[in-house]
N, C-alpha and C. Protein backbone atom coordinates (compact mmCIF):
# COMPACT_ATOMS: atom_id res chain seq x y z
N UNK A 1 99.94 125.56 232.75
CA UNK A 1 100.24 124.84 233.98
C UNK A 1 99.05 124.97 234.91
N UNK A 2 98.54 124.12 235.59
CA UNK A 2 96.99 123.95 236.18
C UNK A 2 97.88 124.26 237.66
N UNK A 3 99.00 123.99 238.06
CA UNK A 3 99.17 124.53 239.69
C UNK A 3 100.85 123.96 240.04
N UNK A 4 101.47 124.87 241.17
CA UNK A 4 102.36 124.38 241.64
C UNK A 4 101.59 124.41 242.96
N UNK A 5 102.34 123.31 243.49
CA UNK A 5 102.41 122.93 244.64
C UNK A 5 103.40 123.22 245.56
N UNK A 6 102.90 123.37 246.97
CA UNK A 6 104.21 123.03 247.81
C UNK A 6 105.15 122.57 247.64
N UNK A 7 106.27 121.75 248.59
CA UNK A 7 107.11 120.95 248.56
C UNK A 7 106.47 119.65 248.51
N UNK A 8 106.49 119.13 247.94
CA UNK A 8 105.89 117.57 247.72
C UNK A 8 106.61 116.25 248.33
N UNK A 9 107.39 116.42 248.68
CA UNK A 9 108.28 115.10 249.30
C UNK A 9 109.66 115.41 249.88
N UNK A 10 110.31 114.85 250.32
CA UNK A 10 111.51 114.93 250.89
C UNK A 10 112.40 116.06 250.61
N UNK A 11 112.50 115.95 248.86
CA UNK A 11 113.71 116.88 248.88
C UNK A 11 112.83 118.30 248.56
N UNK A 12 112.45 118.58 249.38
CA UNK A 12 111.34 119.84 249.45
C UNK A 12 111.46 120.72 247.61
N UNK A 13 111.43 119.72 246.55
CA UNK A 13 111.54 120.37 245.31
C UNK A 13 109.64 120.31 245.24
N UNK A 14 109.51 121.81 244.71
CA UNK A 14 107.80 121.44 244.05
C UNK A 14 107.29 120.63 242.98
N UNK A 15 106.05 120.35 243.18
CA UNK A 15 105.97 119.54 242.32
C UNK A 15 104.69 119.96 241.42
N UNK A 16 105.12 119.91 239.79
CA UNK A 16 104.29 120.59 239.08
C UNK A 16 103.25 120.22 238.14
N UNK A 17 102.07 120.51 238.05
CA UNK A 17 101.44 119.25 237.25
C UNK A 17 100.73 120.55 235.97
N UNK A 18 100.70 119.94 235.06
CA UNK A 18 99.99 120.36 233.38
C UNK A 18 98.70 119.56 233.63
N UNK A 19 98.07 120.05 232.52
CA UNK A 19 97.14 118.86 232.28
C UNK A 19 96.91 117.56 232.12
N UNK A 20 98.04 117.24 231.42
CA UNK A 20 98.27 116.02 231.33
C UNK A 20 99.54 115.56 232.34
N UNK A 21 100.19 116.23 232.82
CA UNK A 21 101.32 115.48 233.04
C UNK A 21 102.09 116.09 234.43
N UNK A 22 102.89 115.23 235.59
CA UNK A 22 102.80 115.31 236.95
C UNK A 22 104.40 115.62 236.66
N UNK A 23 104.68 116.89 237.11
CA UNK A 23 106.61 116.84 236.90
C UNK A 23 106.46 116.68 238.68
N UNK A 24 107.95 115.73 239.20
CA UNK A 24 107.91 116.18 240.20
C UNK A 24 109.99 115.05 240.63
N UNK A 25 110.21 115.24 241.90
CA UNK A 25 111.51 114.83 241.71
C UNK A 25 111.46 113.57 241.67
N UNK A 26 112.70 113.08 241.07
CA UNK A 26 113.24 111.45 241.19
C UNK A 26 112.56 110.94 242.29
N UNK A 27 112.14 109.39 242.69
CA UNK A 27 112.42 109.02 243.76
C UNK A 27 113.46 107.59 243.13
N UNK A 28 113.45 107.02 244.39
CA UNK A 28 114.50 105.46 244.25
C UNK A 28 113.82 105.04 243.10
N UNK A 29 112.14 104.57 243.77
CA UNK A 29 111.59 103.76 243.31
C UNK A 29 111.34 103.91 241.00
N UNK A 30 111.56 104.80 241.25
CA UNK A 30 111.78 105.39 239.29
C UNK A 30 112.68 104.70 238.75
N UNK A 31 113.56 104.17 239.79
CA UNK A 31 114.78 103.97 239.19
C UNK A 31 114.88 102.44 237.48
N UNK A 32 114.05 101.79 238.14
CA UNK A 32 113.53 100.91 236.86
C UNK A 32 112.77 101.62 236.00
N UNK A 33 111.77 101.90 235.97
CA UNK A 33 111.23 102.94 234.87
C UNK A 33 112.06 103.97 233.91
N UNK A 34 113.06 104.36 234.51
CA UNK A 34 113.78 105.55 234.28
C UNK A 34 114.78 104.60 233.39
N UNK A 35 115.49 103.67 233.71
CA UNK A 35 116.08 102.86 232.95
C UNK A 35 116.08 102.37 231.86
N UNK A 36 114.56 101.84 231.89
CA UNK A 36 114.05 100.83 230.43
C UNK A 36 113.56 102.51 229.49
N UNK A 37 113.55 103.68 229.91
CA UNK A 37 113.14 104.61 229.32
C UNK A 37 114.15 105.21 228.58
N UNK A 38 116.05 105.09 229.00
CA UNK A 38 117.18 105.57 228.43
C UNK A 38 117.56 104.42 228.13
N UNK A 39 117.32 102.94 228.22
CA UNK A 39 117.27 102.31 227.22
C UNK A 39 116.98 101.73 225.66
N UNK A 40 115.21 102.35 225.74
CA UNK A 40 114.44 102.56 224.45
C UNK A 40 115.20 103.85 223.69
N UNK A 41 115.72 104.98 224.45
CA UNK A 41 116.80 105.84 223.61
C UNK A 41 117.22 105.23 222.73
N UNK A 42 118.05 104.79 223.48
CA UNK A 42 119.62 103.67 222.94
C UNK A 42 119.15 103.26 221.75
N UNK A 43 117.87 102.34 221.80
CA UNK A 43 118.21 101.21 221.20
C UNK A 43 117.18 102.19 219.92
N UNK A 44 116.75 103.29 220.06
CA UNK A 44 116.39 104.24 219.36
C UNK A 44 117.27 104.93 218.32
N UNK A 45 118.23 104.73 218.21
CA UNK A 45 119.53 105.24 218.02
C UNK A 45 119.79 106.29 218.33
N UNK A 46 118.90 107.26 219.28
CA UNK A 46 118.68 108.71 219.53
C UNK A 46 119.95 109.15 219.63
N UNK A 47 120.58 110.54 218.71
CA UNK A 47 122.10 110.55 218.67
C UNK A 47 121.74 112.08 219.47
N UNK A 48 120.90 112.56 220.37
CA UNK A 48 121.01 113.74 221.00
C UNK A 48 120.81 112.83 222.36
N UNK A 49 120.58 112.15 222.38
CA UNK A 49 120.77 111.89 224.05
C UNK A 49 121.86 111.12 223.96
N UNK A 50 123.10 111.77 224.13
CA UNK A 50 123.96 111.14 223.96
C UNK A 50 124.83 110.30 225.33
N UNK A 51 123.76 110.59 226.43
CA UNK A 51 124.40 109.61 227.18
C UNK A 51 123.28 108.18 227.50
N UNK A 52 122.56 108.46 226.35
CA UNK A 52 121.79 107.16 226.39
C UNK A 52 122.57 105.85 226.07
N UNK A 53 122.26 104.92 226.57
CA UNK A 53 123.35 103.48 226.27
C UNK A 53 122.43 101.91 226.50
N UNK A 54 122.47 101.36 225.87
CA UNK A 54 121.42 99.80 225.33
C UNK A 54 121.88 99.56 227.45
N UNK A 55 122.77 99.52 227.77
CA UNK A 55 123.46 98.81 229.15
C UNK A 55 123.05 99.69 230.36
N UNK A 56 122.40 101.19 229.75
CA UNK A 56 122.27 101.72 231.02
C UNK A 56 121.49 100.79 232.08
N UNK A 57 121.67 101.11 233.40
CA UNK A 57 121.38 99.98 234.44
C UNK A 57 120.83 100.90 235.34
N UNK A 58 120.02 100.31 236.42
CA UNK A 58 119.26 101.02 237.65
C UNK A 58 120.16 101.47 238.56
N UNK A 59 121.39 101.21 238.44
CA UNK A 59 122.19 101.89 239.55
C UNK A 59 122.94 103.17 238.25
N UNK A 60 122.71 103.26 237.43
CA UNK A 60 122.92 104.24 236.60
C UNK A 60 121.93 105.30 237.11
N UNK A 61 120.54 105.00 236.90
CA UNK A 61 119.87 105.90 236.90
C UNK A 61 119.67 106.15 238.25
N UNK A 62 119.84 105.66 239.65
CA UNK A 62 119.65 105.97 240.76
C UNK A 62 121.00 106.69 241.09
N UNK A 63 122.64 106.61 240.37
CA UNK A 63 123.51 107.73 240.20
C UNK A 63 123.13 108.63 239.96
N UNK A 64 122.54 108.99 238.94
CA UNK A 64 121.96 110.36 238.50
C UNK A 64 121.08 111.07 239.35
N UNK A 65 119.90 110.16 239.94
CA UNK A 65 119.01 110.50 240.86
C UNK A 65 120.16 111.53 242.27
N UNK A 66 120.85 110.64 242.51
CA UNK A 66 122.15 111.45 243.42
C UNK A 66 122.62 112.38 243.45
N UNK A 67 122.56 112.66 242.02
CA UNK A 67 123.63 113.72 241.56
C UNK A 67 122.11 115.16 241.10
N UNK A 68 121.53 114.29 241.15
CA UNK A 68 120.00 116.09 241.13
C UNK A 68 119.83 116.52 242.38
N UNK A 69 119.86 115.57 243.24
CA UNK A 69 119.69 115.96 244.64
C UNK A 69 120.43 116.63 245.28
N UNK A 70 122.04 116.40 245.08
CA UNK A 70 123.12 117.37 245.23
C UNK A 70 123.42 118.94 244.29
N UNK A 71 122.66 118.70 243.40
CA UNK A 71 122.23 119.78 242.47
C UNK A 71 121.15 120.73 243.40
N UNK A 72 120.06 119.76 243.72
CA UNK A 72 118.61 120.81 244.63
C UNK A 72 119.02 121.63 245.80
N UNK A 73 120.47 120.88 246.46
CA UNK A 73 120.77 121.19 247.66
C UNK A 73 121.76 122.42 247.25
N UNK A 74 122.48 122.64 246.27
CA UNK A 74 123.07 123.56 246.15
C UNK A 74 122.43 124.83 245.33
N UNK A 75 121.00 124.81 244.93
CA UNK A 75 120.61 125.42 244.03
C UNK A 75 121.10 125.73 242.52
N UNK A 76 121.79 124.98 242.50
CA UNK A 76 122.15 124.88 240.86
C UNK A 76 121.38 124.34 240.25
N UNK A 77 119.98 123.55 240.66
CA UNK A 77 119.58 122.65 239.12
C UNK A 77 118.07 122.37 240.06
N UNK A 78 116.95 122.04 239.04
CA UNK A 78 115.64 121.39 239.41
C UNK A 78 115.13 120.37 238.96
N UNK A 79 115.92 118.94 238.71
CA UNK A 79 115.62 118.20 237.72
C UNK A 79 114.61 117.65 237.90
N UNK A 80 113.07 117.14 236.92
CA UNK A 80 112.74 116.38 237.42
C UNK A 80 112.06 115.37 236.18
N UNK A 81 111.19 114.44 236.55
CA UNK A 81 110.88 113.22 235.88
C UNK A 81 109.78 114.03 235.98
N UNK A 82 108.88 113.22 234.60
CA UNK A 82 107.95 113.57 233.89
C UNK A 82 107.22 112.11 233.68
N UNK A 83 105.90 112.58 234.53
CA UNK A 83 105.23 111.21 234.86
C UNK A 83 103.69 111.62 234.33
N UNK A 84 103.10 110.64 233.63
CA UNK A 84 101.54 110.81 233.40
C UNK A 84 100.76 111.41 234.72
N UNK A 85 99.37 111.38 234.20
CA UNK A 85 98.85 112.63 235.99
C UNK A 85 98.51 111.04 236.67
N UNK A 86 97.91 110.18 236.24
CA UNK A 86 98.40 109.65 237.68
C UNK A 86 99.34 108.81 237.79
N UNK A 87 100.55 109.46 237.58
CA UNK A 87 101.99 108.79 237.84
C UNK A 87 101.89 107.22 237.56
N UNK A 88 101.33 106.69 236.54
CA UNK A 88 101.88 105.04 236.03
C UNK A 88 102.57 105.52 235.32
N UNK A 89 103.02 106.14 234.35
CA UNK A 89 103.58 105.89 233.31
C UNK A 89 105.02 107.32 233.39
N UNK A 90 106.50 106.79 232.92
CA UNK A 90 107.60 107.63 233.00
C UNK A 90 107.65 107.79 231.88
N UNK A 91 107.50 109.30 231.36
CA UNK A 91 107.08 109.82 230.08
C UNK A 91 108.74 110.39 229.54
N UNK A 92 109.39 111.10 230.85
CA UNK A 92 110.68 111.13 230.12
C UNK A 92 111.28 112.57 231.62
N UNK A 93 112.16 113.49 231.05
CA UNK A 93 112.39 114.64 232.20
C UNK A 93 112.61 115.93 231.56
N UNK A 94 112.06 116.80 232.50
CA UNK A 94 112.78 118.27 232.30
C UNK A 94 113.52 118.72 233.60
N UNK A 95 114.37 120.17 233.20
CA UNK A 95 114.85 120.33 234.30
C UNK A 95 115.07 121.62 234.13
N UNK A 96 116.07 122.50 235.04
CA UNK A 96 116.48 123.58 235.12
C UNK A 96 117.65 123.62 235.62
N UNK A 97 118.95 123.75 234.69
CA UNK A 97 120.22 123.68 235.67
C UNK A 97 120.92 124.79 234.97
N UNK A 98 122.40 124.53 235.87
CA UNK A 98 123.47 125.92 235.39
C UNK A 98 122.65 126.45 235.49
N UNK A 99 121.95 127.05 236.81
CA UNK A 99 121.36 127.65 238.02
C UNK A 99 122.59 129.25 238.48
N UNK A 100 122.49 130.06 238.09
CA UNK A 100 123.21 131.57 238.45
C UNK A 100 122.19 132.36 239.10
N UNK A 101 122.20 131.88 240.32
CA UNK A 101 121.30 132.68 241.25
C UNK A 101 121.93 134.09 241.30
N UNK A 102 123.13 134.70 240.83
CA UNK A 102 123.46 136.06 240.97
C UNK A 102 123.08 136.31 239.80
N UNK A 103 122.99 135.94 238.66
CA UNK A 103 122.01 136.53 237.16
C UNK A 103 121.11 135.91 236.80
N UNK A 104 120.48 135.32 237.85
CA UNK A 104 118.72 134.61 237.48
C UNK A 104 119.35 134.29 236.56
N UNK A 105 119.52 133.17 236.22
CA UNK A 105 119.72 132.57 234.69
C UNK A 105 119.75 131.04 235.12
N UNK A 106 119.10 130.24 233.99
CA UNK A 106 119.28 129.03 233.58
C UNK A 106 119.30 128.46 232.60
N UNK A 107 119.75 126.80 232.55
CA UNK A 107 119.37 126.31 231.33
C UNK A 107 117.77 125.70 231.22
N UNK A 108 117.02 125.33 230.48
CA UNK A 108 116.49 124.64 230.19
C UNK A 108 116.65 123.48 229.25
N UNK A 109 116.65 122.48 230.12
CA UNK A 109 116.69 120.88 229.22
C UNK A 109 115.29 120.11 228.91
N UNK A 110 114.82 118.91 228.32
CA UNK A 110 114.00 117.85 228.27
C UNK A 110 114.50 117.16 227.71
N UNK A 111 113.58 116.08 227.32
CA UNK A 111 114.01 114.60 226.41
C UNK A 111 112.44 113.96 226.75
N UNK A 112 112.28 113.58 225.69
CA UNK A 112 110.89 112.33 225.77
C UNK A 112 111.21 111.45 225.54
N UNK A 113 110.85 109.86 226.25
CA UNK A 113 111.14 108.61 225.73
C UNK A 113 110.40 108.59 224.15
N UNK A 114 111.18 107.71 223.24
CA UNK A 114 110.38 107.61 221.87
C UNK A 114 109.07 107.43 221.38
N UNK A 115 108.29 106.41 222.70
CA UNK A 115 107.11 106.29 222.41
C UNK A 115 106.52 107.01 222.90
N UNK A 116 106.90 108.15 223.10
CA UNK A 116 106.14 109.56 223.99
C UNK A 116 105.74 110.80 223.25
N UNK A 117 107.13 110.48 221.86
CA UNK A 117 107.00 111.80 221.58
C UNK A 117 106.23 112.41 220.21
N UNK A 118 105.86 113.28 219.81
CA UNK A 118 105.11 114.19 218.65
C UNK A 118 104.07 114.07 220.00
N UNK A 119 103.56 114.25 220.63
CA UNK A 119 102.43 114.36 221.30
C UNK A 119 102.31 115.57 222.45
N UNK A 120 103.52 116.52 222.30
CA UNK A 120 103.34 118.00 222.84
C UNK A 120 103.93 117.79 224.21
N UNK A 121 104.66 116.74 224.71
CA UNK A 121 104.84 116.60 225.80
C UNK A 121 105.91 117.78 226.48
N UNK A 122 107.21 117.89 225.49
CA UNK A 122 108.52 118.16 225.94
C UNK A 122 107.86 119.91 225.78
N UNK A 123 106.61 120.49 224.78
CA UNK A 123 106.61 121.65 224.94
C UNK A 123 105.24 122.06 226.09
N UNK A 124 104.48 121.32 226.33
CA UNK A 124 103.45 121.21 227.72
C UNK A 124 104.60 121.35 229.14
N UNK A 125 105.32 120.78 229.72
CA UNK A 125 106.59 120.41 230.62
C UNK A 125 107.40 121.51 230.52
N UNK A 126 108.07 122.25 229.21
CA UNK A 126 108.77 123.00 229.51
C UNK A 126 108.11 124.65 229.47
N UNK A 127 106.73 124.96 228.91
CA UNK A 127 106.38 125.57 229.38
C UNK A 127 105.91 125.55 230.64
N UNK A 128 105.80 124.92 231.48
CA UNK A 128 105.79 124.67 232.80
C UNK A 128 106.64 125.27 233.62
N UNK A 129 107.83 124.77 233.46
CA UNK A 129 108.85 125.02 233.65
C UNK A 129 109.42 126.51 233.73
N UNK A 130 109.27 126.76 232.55
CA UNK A 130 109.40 128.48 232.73
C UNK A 130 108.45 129.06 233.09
N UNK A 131 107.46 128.53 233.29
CA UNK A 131 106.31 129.57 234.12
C UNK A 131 107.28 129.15 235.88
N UNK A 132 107.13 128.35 236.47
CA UNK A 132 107.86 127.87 237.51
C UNK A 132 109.32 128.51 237.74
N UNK A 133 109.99 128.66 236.71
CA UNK A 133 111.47 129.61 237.06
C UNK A 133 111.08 130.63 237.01
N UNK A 134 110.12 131.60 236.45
CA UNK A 134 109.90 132.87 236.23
C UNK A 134 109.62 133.52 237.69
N UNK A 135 107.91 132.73 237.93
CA UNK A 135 106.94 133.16 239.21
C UNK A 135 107.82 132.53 240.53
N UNK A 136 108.09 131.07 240.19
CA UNK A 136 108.27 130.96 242.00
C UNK A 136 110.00 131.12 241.96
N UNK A 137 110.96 130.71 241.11
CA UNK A 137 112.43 130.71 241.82
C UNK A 137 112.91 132.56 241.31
N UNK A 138 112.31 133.25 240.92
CA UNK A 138 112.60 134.46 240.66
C UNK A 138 113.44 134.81 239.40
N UNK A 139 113.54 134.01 238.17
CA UNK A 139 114.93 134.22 237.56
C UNK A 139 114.63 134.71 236.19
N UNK A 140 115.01 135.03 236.03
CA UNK A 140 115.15 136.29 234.69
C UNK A 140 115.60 135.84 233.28
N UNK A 141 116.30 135.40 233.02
CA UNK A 141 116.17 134.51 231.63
C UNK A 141 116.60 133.23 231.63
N UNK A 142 115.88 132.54 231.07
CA UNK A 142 116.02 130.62 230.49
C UNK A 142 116.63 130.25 229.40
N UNK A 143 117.70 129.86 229.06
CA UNK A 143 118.43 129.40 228.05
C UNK A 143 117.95 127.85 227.49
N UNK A 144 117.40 127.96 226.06
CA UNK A 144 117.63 125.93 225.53
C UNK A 144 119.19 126.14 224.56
N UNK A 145 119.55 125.70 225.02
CA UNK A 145 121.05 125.41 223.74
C UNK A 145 121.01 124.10 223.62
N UNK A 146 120.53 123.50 221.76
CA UNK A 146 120.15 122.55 221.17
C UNK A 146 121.24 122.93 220.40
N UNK A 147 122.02 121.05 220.24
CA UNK A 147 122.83 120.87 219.23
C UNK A 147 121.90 121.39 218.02
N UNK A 148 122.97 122.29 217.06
CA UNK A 148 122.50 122.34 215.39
C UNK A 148 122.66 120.71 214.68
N UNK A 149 121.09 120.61 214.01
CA UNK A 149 120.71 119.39 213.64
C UNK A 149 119.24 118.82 214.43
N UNK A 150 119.46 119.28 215.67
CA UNK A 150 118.59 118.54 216.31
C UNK A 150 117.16 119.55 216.14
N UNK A 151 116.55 119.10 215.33
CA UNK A 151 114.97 119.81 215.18
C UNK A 151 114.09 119.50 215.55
N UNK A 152 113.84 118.52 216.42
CA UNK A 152 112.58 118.10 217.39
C UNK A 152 112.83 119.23 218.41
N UNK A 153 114.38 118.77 219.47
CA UNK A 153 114.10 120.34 220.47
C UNK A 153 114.41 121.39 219.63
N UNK A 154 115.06 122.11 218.55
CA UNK A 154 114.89 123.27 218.81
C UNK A 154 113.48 123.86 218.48
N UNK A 155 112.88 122.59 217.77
CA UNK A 155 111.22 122.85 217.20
C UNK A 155 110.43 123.38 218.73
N UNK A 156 110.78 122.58 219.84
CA UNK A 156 110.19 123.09 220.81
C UNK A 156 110.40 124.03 221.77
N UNK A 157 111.92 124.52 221.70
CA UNK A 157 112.12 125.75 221.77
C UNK A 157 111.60 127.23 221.06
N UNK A 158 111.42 126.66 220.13
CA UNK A 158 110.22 127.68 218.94
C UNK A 158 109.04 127.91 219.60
N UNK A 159 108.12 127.00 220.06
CA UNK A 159 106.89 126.55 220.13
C UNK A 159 106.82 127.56 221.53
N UNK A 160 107.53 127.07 222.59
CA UNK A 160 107.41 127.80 223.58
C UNK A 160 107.45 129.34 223.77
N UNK A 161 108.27 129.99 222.71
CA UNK A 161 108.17 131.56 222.65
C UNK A 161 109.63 132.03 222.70
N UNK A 162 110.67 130.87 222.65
CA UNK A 162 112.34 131.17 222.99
C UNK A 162 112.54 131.59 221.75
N UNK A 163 113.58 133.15 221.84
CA UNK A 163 114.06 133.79 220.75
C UNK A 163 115.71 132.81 220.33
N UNK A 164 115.65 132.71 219.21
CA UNK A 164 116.83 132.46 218.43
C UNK A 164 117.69 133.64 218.67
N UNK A 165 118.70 133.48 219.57
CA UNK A 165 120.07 134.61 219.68
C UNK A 165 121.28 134.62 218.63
N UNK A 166 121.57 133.11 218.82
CA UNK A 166 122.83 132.79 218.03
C UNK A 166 123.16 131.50 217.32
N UNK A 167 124.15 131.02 216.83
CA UNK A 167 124.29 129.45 216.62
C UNK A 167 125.84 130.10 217.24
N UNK A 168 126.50 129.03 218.38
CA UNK A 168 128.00 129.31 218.63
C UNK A 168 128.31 128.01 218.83
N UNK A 169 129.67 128.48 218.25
CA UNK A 169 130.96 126.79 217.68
C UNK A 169 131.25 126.33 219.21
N UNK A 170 131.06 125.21 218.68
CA UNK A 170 131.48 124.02 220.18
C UNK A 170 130.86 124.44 221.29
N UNK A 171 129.72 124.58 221.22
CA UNK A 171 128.91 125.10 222.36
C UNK A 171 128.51 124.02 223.04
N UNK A 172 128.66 122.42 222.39
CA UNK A 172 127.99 121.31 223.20
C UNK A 172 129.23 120.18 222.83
N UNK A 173 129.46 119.22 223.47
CA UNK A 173 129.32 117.89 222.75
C UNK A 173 128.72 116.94 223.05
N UNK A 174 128.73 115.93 221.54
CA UNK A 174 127.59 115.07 221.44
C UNK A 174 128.76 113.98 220.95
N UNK A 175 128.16 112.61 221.92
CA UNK A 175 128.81 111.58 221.68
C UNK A 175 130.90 112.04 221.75
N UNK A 176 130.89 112.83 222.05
CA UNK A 176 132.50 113.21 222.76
C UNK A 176 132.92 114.03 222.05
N UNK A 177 132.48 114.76 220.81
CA UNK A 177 132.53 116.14 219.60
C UNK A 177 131.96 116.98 220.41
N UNK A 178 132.90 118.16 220.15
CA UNK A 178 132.24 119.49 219.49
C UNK A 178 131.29 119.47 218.49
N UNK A 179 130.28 120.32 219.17
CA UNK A 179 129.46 120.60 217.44
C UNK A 179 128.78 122.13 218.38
N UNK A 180 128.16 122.84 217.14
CA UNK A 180 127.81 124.23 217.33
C UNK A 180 126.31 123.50 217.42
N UNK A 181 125.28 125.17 218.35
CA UNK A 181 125.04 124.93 219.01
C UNK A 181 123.91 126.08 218.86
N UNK A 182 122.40 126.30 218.69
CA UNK A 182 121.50 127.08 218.79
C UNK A 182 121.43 127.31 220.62
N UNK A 183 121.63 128.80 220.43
CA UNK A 183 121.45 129.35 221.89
C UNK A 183 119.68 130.27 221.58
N UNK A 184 118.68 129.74 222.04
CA UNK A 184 117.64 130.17 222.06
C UNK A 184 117.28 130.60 223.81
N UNK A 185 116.80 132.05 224.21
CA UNK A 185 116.53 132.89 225.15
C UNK A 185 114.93 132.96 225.15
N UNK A 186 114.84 132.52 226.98
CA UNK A 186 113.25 133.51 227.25
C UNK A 186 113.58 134.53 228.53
N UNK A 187 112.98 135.63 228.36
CA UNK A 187 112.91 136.38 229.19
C UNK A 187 111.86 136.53 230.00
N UNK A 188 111.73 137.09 231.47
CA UNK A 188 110.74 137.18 232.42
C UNK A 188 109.83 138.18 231.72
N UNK A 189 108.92 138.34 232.10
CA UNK A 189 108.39 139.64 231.88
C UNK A 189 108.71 140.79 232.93
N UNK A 190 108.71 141.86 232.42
CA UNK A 190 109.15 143.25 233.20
C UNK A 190 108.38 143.14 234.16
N UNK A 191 108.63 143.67 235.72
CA UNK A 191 107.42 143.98 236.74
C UNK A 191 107.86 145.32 237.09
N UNK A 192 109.32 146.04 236.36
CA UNK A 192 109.24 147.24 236.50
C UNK A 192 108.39 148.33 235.60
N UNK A 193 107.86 149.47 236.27
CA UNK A 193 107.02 150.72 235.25
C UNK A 193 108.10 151.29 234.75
N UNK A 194 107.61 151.48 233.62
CA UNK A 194 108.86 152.45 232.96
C UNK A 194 108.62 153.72 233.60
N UNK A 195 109.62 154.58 233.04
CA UNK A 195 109.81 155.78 233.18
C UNK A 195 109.01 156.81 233.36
């Protein structure tokens, strides 16, 4: 990660940039971009983004935009869009939610649009990310729980340094199932001396 920044805009979330790539929050204006991007899902047949849909619409994705912001304000979640460095192009999102500010804990999510991905994006972004939950929000371990099957993320849960804990039953559903569920863990590093 080359730098966090301040608060970058309105909803005072930081905004984080890689080398290649500008994370930073929703605005309105995404809201078309963000669209034709969970559209190419869809029509991808992508069966892990399972709330991708051929019909999603801009007032879909400016719902969602709503619903992170009410997430930022309560500290439960950091979602954000994942934009080339100089923001033309909506590459896809990561985030940080199921936010337990009393056990530093989160999840970690992503997704790349299709024509985005094998190109290191979702593991550039989410190491980001956990450098960013570690140093600036203070929190102590990052959870990816990837449906079993899905081997692009848990490939990048690998990549990043997340330990394989468990596989547990009905840990997700996909498309309105239960299905079990790789729980992969990162931990902070210690800043206590031992003994």
């Amino acid at each position: 990660m080359q730098g966090i920044n301040g608060p970058g805009d309105i909803s005072g979330m930081s905004i984080i940039r890689t080398p290649r790539f500008v994370l930073r929050p929703y605005e309105r204006r995404d809201a078309t971009a963000f669209m034709y991007a969970v559209r190419e899902a869809a029509v991808a047949a992508d069966h892990w983004i399972s709330w991708a849909e051929e019909a999603y619409s801009e007032q879909d994705a400016r719902s969602w935009f709503r619903s992170v912001a009410v997430g930022h304000k309560t500290g439960t979640s950091y979602e954000y869009g994942i934009f080339s460095l100089a923001e033309e192009a909506f590459i896809g999102g990561a985030g940080l939610n199921r936010i337990d500010s009393h056990n530093r804990i989160a999840n970690l999510g992503y997704w790349v649009r299709p024509t985005h991905r094998r190109q290191g994006v979702a593991c550039e972004c989410a190491l980001a990310l956990v450098e960013y939950a570690f140093a600036v929000l203070g929190l102590q371990r990052i959870e990816v729980v990837v449906a079993l099957g899905n081997d692009a993320s848990a490939g990048v849960a690998r990549k990043i340094g997340a330990r394989l804990e468990c596989v547990a039953p009905n840990r997700l559903r996909v498309r309105g199932q239960p299905v079990p569920a790789y729980v992969f863990a990162l931990v902070a590093p210690s800043r206590e001396r031992p003994l």
